[in-house]
C-alpha atoms as a PDB file:
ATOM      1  CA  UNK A   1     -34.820 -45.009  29.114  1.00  0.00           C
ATOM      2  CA  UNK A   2     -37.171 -44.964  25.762  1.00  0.00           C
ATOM      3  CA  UNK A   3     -37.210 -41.218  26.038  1.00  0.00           C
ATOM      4  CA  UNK A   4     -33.448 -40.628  26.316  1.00  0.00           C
ATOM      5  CA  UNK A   5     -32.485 -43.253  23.638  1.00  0.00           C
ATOM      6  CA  UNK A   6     -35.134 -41.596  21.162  1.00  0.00           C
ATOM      7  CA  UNK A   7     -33.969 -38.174  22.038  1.00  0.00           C
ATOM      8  CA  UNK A   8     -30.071 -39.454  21.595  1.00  0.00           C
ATOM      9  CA  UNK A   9     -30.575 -41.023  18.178  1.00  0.00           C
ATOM     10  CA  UNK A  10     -32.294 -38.297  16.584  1.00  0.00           C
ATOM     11  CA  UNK A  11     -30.180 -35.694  17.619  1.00  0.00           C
ATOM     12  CA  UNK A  12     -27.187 -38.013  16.124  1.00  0.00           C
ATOM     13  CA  UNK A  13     -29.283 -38.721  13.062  1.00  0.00           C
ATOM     14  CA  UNK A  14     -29.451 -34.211  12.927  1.00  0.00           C
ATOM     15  CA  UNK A  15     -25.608 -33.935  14.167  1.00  0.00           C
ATOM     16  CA  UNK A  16     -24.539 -36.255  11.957  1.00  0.00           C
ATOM     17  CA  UNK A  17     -26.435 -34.866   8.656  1.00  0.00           C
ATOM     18  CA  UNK A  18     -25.457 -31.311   9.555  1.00  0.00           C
ATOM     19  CA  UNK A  19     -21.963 -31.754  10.641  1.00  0.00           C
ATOM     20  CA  UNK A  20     -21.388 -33.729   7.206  1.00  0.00           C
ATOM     21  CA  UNK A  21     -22.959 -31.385   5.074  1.00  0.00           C
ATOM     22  CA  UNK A  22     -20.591 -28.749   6.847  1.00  0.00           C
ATOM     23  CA  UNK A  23     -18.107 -31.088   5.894  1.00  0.00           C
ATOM     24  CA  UNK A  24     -18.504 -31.655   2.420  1.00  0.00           C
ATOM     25  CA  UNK A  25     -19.798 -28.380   1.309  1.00  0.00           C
ATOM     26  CA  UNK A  26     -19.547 -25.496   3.550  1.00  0.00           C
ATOM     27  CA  UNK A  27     -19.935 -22.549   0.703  1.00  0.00           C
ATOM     28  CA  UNK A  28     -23.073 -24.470  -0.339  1.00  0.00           C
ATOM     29  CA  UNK A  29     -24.906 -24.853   3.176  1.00  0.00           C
ATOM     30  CA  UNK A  30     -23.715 -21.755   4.778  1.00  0.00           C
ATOM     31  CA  UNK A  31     -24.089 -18.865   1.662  1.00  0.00           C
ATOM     32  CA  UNK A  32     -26.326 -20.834  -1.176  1.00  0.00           C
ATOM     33  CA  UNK A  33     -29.266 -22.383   1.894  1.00  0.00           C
ATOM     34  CA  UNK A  34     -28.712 -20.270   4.703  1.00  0.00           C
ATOM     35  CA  UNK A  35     -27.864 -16.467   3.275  1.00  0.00           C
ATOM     36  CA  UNK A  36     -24.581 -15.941   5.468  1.00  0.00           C
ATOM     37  CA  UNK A  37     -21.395 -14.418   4.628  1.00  0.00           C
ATOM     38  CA  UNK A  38     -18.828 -16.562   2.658  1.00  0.00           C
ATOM     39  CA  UNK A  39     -16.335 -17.935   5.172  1.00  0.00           C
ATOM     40  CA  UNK A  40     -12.920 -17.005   5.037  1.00  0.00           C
ATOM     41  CA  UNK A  41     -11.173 -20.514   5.690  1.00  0.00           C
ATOM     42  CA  UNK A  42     -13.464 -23.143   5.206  1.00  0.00           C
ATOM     43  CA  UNK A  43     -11.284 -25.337   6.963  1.00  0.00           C
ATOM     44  CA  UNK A  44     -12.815 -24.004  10.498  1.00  0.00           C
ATOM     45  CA  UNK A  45     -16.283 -24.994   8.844  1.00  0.00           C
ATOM     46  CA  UNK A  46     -15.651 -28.220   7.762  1.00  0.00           C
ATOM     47  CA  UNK A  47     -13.675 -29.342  11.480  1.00  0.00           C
ATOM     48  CA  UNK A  48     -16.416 -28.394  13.233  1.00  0.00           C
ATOM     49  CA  UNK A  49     -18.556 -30.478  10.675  1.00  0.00           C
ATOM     50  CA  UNK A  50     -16.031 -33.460  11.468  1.00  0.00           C
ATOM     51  CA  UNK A  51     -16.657 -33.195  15.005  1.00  0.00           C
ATOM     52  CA  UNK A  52     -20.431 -32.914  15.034  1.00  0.00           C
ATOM     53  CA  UNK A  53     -20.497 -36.241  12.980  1.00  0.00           C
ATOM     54  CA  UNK A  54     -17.966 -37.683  15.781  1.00  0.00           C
ATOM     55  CA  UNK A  55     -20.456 -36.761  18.444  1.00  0.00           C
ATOM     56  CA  UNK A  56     -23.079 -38.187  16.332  1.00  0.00           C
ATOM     57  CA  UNK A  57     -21.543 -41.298  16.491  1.00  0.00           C
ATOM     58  CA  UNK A  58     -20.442 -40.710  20.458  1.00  0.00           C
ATOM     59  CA  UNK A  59     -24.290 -40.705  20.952  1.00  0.00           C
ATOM     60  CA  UNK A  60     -25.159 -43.441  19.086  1.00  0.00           C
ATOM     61  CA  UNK A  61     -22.914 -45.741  21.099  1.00  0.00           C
ATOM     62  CA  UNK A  62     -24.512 -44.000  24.493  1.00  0.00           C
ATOM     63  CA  UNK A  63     -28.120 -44.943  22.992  1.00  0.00           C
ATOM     64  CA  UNK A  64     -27.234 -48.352  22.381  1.00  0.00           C
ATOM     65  CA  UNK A  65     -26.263 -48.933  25.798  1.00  0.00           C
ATOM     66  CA  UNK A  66     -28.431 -46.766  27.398  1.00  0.00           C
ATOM     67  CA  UNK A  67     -29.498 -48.856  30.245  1.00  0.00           C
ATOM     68  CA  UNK A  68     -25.833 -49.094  31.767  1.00  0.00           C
ATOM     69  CA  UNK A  69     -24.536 -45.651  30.463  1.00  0.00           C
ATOM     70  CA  UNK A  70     -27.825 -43.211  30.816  1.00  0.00           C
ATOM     71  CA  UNK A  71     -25.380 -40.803  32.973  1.00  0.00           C
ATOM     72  CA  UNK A  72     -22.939 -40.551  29.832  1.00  0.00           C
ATOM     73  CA  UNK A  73     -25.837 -38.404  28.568  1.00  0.00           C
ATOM     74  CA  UNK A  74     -25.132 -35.434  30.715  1.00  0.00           C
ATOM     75  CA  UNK A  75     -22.022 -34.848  28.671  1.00  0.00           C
ATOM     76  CA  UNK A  76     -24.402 -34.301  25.641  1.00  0.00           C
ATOM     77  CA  UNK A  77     -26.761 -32.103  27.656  1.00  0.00           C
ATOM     78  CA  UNK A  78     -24.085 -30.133  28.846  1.00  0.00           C
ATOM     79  CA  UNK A  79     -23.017 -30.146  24.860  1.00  0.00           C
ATOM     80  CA  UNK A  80     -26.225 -28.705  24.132  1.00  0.00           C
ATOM     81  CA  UNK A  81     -26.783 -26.181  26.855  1.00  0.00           C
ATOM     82  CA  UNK A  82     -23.599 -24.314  25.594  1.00  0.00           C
ATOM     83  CA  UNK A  83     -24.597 -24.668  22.370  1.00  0.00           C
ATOM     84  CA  UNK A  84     -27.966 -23.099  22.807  1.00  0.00           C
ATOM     85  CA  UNK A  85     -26.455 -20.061  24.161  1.00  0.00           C
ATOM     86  CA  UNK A  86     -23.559 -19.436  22.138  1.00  0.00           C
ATOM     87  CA  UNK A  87     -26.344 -20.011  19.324  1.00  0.00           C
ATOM     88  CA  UNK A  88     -28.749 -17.436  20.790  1.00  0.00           C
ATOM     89  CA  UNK A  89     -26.624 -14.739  22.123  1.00  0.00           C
ATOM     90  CA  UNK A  90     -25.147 -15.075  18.097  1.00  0.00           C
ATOM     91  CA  UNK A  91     -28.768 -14.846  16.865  1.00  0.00           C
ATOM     92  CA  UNK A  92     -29.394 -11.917  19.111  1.00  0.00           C
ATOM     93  CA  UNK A  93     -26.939  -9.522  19.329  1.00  0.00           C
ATOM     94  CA  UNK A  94     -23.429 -11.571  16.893  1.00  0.00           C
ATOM     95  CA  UNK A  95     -25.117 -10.660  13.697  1.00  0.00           C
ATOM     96  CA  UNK A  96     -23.931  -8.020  11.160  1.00  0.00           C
ATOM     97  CA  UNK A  97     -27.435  -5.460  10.034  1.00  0.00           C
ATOM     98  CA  UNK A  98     -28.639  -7.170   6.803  1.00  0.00           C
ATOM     99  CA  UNK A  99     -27.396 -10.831   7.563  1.00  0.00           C
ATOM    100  CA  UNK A 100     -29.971 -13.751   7.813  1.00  0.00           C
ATOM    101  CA  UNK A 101     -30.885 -14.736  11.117  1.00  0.00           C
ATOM    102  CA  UNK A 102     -33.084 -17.732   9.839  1.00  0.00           C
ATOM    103  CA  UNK A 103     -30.324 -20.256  10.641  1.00  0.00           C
ATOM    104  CA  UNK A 104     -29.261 -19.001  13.861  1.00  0.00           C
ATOM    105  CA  UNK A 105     -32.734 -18.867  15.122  1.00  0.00           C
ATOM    106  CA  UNK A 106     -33.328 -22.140  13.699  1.00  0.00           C
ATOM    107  CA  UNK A 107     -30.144 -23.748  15.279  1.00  0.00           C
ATOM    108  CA  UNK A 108     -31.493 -21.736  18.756  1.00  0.00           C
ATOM    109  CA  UNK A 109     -34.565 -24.070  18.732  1.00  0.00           C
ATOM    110  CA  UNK A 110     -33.295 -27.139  17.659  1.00  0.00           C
ATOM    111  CA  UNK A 111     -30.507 -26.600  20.430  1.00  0.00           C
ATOM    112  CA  UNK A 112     -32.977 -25.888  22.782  1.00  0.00           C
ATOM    113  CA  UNK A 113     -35.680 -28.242  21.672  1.00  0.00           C
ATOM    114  CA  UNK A 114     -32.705 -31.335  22.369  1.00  0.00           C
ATOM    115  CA  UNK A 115     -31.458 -29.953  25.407  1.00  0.00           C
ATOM    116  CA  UNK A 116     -34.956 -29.954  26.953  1.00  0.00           C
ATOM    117  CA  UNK A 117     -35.845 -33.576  25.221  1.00  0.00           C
ATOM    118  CA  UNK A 118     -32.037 -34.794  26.846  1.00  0.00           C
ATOM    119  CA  UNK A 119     -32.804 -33.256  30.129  1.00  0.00           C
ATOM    120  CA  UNK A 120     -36.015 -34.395  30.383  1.00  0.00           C
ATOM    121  CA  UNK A 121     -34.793 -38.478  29.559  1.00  0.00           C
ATOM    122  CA  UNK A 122     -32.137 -38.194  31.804  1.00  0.00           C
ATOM    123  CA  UNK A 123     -34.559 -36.868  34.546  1.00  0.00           C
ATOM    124  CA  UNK A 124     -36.857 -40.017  34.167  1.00  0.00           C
ATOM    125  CA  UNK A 125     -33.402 -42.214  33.764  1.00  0.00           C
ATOM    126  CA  UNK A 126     -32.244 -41.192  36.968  1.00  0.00           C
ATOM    127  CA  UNK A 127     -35.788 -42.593  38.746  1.00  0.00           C
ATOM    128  CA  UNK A 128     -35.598 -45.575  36.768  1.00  0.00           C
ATOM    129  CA  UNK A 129     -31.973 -46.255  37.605  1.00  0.00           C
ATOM    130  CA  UNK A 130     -30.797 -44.070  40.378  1.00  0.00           C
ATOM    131  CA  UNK A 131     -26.888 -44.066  40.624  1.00  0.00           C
ATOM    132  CA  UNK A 132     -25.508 -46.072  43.538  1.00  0.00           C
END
């Protein structure tokens, strides 16, 4: 349970620093540190930088009561696993010639590094405390 309640509050402490820096100041994080395009409506940005600090919070409730709801972490694996390919098939084939690829291939492997950090928690959860 150590593993998965690690794995959970990091990945909120990430979600939750991202998603509000996305919220505050899209132009900033997306065209001044990361190189891409200016977006057209911010708003899109900064809701999706509302809801990754929402999940961030979602997770740190899961991790606090990790021995009775280890199974709630599937949700945030799942979260993850769609995220890592949405964020890889952007990286590899979304991007326009000359745009920066360092964040997308950045996001890939944090994506991935979670997903496999989740997944491998919620594999030694399950022997710990198999459902009934």
């Amino acid at each position: 349970m150590n593993a998965l309640r690690r794995t959970l509050s990091l990945q909120a402490a990430v979600w939750a620093i991202a998603g509000g820096a996305l919220a505050v100041a899209p132009h900033f994080v997306l065209v001044s540190l990361f190189g891409q395009p200016p977006p057209d409506d911010p708003a899109w940005i900064r809701l999706v930088g509302i809801q990754a600090v929402t999940a961030a919070m979602l997770m740190v409730l899961v991790a606090r009561r990790i021995d009775d709801l280890w199974w709630w972490s599937w949700a945030f694996a799942l979260m993850n696993t769609a995220v890592a390919v949405l964020v890889l098939l952007n990286a590899t084939f979304g991007l326009d010639p000359g745009q920066s690829s360092a964040l997308w291939w950045l996001f890939t492997a944090v994506a991935v590094g979670f997903d496999l950090a989740l997944l491998y928690g919620l594999f030694v959860a399950s022997r710990q405390n198999p459902l009934p």
